[in-house]
N, C-alpha and C. Protein backbone atom coordinates (compact mmCIF):
# COMPACT_ATOMS: atom_id res chain seq x y z
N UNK A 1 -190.54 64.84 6.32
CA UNK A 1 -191.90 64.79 6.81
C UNK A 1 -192.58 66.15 6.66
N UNK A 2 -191.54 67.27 6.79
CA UNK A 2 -192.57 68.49 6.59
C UNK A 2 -193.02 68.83 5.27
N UNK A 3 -191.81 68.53 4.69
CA UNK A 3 -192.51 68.60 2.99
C UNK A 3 -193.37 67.90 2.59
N UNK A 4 -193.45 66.32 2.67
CA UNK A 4 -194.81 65.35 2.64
C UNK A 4 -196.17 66.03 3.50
N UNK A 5 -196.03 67.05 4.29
CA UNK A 5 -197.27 66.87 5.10
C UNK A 5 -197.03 68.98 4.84
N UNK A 6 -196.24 69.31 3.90
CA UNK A 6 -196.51 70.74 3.46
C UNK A 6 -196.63 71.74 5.32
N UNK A 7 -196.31 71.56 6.13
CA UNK A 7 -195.72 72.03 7.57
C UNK A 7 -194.70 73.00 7.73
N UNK A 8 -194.58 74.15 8.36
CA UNK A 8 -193.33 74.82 8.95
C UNK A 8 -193.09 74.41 10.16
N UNK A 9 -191.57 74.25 10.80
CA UNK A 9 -191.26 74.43 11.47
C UNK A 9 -190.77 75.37 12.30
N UNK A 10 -191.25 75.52 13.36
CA UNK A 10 -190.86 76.92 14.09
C UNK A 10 -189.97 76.55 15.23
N UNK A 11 -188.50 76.71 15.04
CA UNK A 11 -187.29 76.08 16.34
C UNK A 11 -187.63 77.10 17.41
N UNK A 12 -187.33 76.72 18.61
CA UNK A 12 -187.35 77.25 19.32
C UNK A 12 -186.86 76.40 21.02
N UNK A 13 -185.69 77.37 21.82
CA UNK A 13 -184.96 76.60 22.87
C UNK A 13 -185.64 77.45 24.01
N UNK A 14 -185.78 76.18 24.94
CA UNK A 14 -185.94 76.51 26.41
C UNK A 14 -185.51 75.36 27.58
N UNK A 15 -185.18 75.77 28.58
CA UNK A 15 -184.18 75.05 29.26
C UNK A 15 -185.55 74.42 30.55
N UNK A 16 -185.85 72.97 30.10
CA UNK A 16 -186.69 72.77 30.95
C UNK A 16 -185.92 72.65 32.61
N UNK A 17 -184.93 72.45 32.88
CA UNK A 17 -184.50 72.13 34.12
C UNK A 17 -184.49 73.59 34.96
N UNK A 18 -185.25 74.66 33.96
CA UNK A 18 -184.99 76.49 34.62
C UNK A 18 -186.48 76.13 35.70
N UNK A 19 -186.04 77.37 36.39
CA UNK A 19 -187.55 77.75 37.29
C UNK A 19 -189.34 77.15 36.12
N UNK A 20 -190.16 77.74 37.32
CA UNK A 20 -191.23 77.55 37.10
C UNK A 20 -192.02 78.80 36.11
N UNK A 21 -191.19 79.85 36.25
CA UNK A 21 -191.30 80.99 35.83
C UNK A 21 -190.92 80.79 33.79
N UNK A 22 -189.80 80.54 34.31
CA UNK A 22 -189.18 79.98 32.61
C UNK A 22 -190.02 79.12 32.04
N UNK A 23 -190.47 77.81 32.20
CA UNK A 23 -190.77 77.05 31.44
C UNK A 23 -192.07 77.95 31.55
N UNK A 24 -193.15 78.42 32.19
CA UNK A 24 -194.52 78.84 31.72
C UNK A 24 -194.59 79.99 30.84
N UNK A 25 -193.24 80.21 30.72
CA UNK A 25 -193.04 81.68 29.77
C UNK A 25 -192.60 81.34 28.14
N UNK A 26 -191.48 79.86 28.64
CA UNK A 26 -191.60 79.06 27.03
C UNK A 26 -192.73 78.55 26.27
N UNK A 27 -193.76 77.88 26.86
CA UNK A 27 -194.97 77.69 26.46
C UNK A 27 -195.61 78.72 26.43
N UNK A 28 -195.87 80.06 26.64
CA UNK A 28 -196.67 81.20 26.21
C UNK A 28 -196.12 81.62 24.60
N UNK A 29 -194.43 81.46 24.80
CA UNK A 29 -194.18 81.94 23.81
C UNK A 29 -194.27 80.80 22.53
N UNK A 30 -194.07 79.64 22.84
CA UNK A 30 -194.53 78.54 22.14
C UNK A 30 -195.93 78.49 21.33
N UNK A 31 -196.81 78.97 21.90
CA UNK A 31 -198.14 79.43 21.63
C UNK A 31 -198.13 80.69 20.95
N UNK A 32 -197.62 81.64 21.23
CA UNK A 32 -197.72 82.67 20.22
C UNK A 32 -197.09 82.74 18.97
N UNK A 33 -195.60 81.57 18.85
CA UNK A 33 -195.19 81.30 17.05
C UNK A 33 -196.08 80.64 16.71
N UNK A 34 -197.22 79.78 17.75
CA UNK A 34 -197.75 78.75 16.29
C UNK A 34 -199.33 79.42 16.40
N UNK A 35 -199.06 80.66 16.21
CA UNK A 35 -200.41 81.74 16.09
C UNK A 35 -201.81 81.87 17.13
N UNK A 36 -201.08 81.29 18.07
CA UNK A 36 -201.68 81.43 19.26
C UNK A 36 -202.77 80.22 19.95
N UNK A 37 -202.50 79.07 19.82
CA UNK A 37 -202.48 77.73 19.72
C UNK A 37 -201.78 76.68 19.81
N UNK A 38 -201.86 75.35 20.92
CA UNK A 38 -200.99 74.66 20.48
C UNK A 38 -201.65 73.17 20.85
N UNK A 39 -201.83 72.43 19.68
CA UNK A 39 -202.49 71.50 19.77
C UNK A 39 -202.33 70.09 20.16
N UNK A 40 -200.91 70.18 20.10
CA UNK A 40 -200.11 68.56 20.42
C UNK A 40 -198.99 69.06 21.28
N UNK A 41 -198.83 68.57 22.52
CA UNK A 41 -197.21 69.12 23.30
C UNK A 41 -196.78 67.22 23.40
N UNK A 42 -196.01 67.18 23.13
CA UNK A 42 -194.98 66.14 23.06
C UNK A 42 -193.84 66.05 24.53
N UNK A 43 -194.53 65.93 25.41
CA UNK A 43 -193.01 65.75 26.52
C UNK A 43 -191.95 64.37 26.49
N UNK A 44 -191.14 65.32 25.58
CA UNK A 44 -190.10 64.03 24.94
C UNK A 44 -188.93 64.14 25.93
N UNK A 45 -188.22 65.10 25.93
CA UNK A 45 -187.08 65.34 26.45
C UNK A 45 -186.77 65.18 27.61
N UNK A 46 -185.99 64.19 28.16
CA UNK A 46 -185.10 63.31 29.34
C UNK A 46 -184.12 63.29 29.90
N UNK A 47 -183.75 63.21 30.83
CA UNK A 47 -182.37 62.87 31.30
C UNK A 47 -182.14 61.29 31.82
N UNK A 48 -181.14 60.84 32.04
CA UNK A 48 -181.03 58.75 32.32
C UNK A 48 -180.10 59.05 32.78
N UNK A 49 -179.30 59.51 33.40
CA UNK A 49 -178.12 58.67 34.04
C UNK A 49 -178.49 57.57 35.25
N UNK A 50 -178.05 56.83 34.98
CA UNK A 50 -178.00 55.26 35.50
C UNK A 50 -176.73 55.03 36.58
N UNK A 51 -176.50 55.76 37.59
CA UNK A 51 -175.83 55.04 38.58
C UNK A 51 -176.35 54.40 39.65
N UNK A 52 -175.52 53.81 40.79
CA UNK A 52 -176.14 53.01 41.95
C UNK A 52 -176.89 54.54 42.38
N UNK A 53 -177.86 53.63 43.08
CA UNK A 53 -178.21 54.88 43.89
C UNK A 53 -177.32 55.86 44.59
N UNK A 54 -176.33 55.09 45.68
CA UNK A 54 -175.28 55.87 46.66
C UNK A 54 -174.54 56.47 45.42
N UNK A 55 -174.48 56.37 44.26
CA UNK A 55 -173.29 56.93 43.53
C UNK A 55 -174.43 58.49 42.99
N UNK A 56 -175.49 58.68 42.92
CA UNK A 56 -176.23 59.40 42.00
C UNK A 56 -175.97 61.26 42.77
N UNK A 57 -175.22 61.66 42.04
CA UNK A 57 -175.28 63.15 43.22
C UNK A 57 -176.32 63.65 43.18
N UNK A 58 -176.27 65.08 44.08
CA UNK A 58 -177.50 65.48 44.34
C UNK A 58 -178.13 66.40 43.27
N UNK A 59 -176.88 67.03 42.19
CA UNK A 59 -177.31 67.70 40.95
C UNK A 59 -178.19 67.00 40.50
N UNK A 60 -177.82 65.82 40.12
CA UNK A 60 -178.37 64.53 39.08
C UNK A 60 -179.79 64.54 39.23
N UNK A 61 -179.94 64.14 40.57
CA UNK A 61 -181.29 63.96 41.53
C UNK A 61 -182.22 65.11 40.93
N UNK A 62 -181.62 66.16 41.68
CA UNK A 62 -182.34 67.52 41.43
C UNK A 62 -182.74 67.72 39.86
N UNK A 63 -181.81 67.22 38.74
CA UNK A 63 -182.03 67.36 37.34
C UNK A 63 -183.00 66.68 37.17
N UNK A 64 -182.90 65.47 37.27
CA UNK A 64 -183.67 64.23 37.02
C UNK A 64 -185.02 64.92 37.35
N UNK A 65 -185.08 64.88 38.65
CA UNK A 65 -186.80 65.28 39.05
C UNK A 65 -187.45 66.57 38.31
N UNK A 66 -186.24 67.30 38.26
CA UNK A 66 -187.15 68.79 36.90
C UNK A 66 -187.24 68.78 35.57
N UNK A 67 -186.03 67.96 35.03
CA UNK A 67 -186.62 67.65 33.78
C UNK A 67 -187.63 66.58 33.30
N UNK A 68 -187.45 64.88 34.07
CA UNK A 68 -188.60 64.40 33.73
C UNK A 68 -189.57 64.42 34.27
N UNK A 69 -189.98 65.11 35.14
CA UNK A 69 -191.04 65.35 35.92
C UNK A 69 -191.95 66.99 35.65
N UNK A 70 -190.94 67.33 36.52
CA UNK A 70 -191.93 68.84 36.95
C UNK A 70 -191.84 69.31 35.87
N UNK A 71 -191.18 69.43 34.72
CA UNK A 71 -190.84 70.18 33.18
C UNK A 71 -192.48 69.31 32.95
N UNK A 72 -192.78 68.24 32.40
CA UNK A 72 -193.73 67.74 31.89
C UNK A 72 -195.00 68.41 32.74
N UNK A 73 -195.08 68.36 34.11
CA UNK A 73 -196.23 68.72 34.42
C UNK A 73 -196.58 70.37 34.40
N UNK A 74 -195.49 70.93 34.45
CA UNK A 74 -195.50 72.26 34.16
C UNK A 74 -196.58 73.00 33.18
N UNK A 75 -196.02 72.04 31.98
CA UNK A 75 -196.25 72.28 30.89
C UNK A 75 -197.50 72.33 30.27
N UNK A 76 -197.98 71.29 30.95
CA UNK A 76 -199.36 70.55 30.95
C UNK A 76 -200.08 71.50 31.80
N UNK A 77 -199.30 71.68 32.58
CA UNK A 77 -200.74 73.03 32.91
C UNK A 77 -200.47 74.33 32.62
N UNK A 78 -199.66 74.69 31.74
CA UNK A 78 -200.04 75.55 31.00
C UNK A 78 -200.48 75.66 29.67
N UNK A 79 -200.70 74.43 29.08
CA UNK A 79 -200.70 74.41 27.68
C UNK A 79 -202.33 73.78 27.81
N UNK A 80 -202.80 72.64 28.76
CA UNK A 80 -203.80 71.62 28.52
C UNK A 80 -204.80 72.20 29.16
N UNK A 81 -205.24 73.49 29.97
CA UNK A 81 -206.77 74.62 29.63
C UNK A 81 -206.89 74.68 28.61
N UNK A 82 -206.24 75.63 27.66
CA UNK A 82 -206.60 75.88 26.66
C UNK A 82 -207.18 74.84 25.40
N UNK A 83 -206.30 73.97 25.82
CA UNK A 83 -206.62 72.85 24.43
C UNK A 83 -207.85 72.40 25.21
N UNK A 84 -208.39 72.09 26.71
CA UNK A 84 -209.35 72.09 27.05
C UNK A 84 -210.76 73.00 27.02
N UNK A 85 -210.22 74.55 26.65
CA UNK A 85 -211.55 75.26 26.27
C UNK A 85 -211.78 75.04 25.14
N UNK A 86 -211.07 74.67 24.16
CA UNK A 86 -211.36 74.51 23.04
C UNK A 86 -212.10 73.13 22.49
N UNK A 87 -211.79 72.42 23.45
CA UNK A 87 -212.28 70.88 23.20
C UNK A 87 -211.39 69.53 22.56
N UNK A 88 -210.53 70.08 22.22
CA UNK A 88 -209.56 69.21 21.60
C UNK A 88 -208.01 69.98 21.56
N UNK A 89 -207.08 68.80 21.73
CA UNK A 89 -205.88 68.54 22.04
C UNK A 89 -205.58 67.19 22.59
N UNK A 90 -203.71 67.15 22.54
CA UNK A 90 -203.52 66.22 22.27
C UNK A 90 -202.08 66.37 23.44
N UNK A 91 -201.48 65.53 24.57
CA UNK A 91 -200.49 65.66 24.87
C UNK A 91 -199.93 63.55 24.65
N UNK A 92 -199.01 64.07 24.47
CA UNK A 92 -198.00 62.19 24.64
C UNK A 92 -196.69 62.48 25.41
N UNK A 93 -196.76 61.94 26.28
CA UNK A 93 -195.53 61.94 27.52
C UNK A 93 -194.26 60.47 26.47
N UNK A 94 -193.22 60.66 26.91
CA UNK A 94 -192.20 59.72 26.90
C UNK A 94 -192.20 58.82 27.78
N UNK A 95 -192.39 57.57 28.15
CA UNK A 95 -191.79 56.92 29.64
C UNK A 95 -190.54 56.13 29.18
N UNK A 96 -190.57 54.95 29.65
CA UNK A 96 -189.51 54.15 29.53
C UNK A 96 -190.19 52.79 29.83
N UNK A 97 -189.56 51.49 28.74
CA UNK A 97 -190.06 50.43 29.16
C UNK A 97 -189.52 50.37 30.92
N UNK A 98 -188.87 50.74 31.33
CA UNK A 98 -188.43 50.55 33.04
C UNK A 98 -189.12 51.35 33.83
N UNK A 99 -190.14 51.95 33.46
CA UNK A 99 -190.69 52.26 34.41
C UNK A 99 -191.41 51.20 35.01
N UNK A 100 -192.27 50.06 34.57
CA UNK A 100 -193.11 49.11 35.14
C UNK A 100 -192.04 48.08 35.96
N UNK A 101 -190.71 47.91 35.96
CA UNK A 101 -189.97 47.17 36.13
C UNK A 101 -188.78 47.30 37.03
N UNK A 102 -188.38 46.58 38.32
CA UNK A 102 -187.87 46.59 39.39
C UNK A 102 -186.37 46.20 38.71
N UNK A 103 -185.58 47.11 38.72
CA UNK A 103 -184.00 47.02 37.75
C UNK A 103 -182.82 47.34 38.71
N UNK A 104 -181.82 46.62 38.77
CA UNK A 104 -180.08 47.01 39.71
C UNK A 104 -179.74 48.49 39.08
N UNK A 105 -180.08 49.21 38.25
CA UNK A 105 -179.67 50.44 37.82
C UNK A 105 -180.66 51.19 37.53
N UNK A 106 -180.42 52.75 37.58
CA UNK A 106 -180.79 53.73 37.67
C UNK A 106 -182.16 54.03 38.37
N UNK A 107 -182.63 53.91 39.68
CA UNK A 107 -183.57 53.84 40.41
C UNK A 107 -184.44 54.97 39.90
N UNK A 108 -183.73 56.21 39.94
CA UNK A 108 -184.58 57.66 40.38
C UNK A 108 -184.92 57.63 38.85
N UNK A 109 -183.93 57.10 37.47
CA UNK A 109 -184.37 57.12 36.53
C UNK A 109 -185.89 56.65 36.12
N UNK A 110 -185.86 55.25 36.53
CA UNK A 110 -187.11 54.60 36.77
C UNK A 110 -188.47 55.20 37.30
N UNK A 111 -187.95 55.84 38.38
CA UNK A 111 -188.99 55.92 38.89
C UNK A 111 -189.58 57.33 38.46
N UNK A 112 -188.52 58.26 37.41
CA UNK A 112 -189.20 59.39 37.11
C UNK A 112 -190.42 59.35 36.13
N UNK A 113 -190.04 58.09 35.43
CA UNK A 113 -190.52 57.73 34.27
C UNK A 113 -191.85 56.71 34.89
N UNK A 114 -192.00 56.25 35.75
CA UNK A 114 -193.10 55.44 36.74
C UNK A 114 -194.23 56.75 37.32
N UNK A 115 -193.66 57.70 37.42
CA UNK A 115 -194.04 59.51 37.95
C UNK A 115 -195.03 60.12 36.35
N UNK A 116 -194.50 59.74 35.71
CA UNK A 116 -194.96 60.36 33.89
C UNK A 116 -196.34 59.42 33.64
N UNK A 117 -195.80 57.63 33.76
CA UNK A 117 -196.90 56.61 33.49
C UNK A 117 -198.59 57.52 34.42
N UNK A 118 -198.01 57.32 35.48
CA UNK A 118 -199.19 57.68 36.75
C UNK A 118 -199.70 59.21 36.47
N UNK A 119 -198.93 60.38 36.10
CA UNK A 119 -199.18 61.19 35.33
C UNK A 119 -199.96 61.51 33.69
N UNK A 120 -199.96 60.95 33.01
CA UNK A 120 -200.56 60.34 32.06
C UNK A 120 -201.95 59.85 32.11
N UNK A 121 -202.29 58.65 33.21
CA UNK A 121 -203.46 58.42 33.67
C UNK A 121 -204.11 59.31 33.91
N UNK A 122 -203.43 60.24 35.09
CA UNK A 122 -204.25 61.07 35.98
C UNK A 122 -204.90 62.25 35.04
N UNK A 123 -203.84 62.77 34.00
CA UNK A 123 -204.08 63.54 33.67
C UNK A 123 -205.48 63.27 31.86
N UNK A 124 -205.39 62.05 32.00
CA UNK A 124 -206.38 61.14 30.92
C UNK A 124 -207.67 61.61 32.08
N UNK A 125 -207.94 61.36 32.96
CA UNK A 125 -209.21 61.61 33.33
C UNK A 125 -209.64 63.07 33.93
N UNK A 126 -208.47 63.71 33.87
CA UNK A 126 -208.67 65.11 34.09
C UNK A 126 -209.43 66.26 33.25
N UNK A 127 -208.45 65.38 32.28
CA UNK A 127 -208.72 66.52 30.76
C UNK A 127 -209.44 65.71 29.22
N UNK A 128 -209.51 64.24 29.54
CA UNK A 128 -210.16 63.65 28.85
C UNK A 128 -211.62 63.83 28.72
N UNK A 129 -212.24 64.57 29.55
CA UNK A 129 -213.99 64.34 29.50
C UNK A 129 -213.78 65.85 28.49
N UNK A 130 -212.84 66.83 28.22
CA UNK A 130 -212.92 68.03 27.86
C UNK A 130 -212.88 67.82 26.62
N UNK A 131 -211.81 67.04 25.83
CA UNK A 131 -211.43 66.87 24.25
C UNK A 131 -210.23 66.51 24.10
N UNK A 132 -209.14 66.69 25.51
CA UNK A 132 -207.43 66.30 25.69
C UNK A 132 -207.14 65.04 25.44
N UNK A 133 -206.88 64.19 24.88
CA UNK A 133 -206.71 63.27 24.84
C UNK A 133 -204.77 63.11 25.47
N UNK A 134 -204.59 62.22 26.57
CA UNK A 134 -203.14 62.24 27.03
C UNK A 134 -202.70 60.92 27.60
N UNK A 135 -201.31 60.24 26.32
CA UNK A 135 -200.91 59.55 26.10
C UNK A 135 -199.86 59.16 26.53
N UNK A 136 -198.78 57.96 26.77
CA UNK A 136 -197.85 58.15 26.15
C UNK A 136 -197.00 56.48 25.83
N UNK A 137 -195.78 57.07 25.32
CA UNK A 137 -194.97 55.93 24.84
C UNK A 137 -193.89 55.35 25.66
N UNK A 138 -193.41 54.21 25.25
CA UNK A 138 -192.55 53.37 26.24
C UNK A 138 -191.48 53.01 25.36
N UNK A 139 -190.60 53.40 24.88
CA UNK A 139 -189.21 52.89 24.37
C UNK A 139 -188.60 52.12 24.92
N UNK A 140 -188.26 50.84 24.61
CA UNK A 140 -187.04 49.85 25.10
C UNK A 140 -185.63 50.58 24.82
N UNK A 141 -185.02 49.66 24.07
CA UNK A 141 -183.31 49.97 23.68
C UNK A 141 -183.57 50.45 22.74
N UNK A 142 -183.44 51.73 23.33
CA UNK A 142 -183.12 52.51 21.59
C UNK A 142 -181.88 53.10 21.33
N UNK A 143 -181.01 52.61 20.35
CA UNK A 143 -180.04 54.12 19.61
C UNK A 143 -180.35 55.44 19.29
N UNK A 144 -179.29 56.26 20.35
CA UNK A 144 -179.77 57.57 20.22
C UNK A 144 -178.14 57.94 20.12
N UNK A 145 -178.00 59.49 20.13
CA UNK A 145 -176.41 60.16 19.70
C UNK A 145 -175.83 59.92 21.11
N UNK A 146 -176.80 59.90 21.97
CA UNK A 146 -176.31 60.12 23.39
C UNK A 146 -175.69 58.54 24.01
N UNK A 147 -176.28 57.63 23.41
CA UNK A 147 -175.76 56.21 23.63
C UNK A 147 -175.04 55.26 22.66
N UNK A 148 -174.74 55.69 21.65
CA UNK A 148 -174.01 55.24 20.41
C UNK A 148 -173.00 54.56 20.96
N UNK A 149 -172.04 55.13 22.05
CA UNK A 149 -170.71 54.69 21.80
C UNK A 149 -170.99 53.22 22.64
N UNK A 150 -172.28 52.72 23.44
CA UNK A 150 -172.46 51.54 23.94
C UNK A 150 -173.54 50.72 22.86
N UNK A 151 -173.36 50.51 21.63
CA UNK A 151 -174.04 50.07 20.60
C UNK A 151 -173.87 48.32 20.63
N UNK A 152 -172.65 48.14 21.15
CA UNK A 152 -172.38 46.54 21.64
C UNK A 152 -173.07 45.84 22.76
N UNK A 153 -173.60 47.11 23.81
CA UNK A 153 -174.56 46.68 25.25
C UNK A 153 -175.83 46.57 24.64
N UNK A 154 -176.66 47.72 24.21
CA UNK A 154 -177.53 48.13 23.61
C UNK A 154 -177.54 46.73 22.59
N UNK A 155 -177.16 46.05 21.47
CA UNK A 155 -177.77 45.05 21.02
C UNK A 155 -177.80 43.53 21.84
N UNK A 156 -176.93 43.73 22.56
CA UNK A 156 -176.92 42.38 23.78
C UNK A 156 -178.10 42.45 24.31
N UNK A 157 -178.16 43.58 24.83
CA UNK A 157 -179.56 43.34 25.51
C UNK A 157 -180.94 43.19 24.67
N UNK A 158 -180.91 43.74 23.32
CA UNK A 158 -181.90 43.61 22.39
C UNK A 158 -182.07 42.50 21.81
N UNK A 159 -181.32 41.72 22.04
CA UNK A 159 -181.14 39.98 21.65
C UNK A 159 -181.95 39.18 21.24
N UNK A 160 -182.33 38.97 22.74
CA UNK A 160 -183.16 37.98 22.83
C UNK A 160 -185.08 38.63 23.41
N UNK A 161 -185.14 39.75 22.77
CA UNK A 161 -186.37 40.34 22.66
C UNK A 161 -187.18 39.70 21.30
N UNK A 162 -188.71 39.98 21.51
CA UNK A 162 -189.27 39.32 20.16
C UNK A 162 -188.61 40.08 18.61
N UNK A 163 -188.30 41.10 19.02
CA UNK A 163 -187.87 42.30 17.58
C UNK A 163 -186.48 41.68 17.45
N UNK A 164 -185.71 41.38 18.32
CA UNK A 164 -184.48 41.19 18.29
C UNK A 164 -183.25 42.23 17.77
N UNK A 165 -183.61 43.45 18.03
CA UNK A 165 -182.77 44.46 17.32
C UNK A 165 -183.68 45.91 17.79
N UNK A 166 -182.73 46.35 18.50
CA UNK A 166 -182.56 47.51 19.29
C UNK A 166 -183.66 48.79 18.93
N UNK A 167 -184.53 49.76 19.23
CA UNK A 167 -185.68 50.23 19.03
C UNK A 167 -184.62 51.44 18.61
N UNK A 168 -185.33 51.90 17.19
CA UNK A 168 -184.61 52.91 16.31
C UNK A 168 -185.62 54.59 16.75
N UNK A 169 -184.72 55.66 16.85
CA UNK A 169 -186.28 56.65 17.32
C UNK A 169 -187.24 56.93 16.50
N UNK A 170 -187.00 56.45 15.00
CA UNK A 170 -188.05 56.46 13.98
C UNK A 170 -189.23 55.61 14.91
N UNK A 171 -188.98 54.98 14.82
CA UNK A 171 -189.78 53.92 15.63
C UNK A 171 -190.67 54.76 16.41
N UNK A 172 -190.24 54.81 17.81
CA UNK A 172 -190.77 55.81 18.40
C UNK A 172 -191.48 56.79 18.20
N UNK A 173 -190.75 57.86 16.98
CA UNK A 173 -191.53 58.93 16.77
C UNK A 173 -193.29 58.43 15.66
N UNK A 174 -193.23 57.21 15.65
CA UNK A 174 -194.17 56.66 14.66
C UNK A 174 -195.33 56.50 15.84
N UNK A 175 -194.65 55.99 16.78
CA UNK A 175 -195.87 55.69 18.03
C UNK A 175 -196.21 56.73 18.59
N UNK A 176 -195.72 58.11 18.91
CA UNK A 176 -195.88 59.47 19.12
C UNK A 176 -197.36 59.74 17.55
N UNK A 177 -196.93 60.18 16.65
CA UNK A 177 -197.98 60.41 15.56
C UNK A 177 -198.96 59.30 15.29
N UNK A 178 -198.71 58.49 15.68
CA UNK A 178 -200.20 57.93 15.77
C UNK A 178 -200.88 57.98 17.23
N UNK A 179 -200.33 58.13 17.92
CA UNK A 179 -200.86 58.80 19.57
C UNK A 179 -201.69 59.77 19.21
N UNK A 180 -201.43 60.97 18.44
CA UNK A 180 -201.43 62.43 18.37
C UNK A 180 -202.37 62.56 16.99
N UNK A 181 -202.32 61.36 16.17
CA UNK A 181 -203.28 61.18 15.10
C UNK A 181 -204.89 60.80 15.60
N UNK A 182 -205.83 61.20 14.55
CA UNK A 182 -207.13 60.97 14.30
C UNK A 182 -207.31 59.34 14.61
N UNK A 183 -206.38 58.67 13.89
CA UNK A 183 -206.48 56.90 14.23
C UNK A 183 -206.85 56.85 15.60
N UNK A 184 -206.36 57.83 16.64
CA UNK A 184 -206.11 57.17 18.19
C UNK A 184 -206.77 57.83 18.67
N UNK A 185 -207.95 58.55 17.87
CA UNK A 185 -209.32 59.19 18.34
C UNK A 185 -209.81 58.47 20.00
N UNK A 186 -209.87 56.94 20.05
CA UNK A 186 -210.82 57.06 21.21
C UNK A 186 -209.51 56.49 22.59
N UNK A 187 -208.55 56.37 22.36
CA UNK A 187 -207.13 56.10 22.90
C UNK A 187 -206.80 57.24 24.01
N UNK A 188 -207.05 57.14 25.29
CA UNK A 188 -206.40 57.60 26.48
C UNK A 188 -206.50 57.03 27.71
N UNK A 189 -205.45 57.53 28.26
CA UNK A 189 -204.99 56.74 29.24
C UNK A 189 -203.72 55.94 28.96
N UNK A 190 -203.14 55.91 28.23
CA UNK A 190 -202.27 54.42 27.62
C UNK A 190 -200.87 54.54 27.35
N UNK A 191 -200.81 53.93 27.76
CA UNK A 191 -199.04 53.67 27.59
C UNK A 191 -198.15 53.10 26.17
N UNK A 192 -198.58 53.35 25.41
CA UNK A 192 -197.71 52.27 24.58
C UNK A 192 -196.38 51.91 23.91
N UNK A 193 -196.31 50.77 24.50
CA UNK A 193 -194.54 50.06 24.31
C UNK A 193 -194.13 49.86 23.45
N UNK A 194 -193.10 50.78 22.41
CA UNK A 194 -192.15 51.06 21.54
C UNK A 194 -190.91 50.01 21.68
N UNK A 195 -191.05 48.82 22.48
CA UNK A 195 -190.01 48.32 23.14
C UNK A 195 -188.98 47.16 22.12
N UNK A 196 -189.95 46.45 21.30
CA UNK A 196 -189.17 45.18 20.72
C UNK A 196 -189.86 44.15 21.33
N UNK A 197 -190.44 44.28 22.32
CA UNK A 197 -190.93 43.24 23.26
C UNK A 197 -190.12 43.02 24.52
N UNK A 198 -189.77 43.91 24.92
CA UNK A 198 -188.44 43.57 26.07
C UNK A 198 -189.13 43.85 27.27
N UNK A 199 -190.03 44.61 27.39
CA UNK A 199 -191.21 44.73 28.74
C UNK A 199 -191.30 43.82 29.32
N UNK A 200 -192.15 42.98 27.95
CA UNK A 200 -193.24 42.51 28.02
C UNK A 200 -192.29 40.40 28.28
N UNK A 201 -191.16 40.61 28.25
CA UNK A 201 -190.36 39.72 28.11
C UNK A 201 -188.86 39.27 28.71
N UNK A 202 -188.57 40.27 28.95
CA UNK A 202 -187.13 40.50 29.76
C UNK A 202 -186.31 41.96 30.09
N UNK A 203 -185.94 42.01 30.98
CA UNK A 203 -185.39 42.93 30.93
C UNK A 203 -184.15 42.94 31.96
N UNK A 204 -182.88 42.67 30.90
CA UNK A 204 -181.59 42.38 31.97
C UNK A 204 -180.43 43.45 31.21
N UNK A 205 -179.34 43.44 31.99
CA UNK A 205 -178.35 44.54 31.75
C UNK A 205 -177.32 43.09 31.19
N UNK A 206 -176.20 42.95 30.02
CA UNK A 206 -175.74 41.89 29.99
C UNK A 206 -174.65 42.02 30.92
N UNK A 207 -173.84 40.96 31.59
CA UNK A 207 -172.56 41.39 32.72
C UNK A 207 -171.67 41.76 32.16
């Protein structure tokens, strides 16, 4: 993709689950490799562990709430002034088709990702009258490195969805760039489901 679209990439690590201090210091510096600008922030990166509630420790908890949460909103306010003085920018949050949906597993998961949806909105009418446009996406079952070795659960449950076969992150990252594209010029506020149809249709764990 970078060669088709002639792009550098500039890597760069920061540990969203650090203080408040860290992450507003990764996005400064984030802004100064890409020459002092940053026009699209992508809050992709998640944590899921899925136990009963009584089983979920309190690390987990504590992770859960800073990386899919406070990491995203962090971010957003340090990155979405600027793209607001300027008049244009672009943020797309990650959720999860489970956020809209009452599930026997991973509660706090759910509900971090139910925290992002409502976030998303809020932040569509915040920064939307400025030029921000802020989105985001809903993945069903997707194969990732982190869930591979349950590739037998993962298509059970993708079954009997309209796609019938498990949401690939190509996929995903397709609904991200057109979020973040000119096409989705008048598009905020919105959620959209990367799912297969499993939202919008079922959503069970197989026994």
């Amino acid at each position: 993709m970078t060669r088709q679209h002639r792009t550098w990439l500039h890597p760069g690590t920061g540990d969203l689950a650090g203080s408040h201090q860290e992450l507003r210091a990764f996005a400064a510096e984030a802004t100064r490799v890409l020459g002092g600008r940053v026009d699209v922030l992508v809050n992709n990166a998640g944590l899921y562990p899925v136990p009963a509630t009584e089983d979920l420790t309190d690390a987990d908890l504590d992770a859960l709430l800073a990386v899919n949460v406070r990491a995203p909103h962090v971010l957003v306010a340090a990155l979405a002034p600027a793209m607001a003085a300027r008049g244009h920018g672009v943020v797309v949050t990650t959720s999860s088709c489970m956020a809209r949906v009452g599930s026997p597993f991973g509660a706090m998961y759910t509900a971090t990702k139910a925290a992002d949806e409502q976030l998303t909105r809020a932040w569509a009418a915040e920064y939307g009258p400025r030029g921000v446009r802020v989105n985001a996406v809903a993945p069903g079952v997707t194969l990732t490195p982190g869930n591979a070795a349950h590739h037998a659960v993962l298509d059970a449950m993708a079954a009997a969805t309209p796609a019938g076969v498990v949401v690939r992150p190509e996929d995903v990252a397709a609904g991200v760039v057109h979020l973040a594209s000119d096409d989705a010029a008048v598009v905020h506020g919105t959620v959209l489901s990367v799912d297969g149809g499993i939202g919008a249709t079922r959503l069970d764990r197989p026994a």
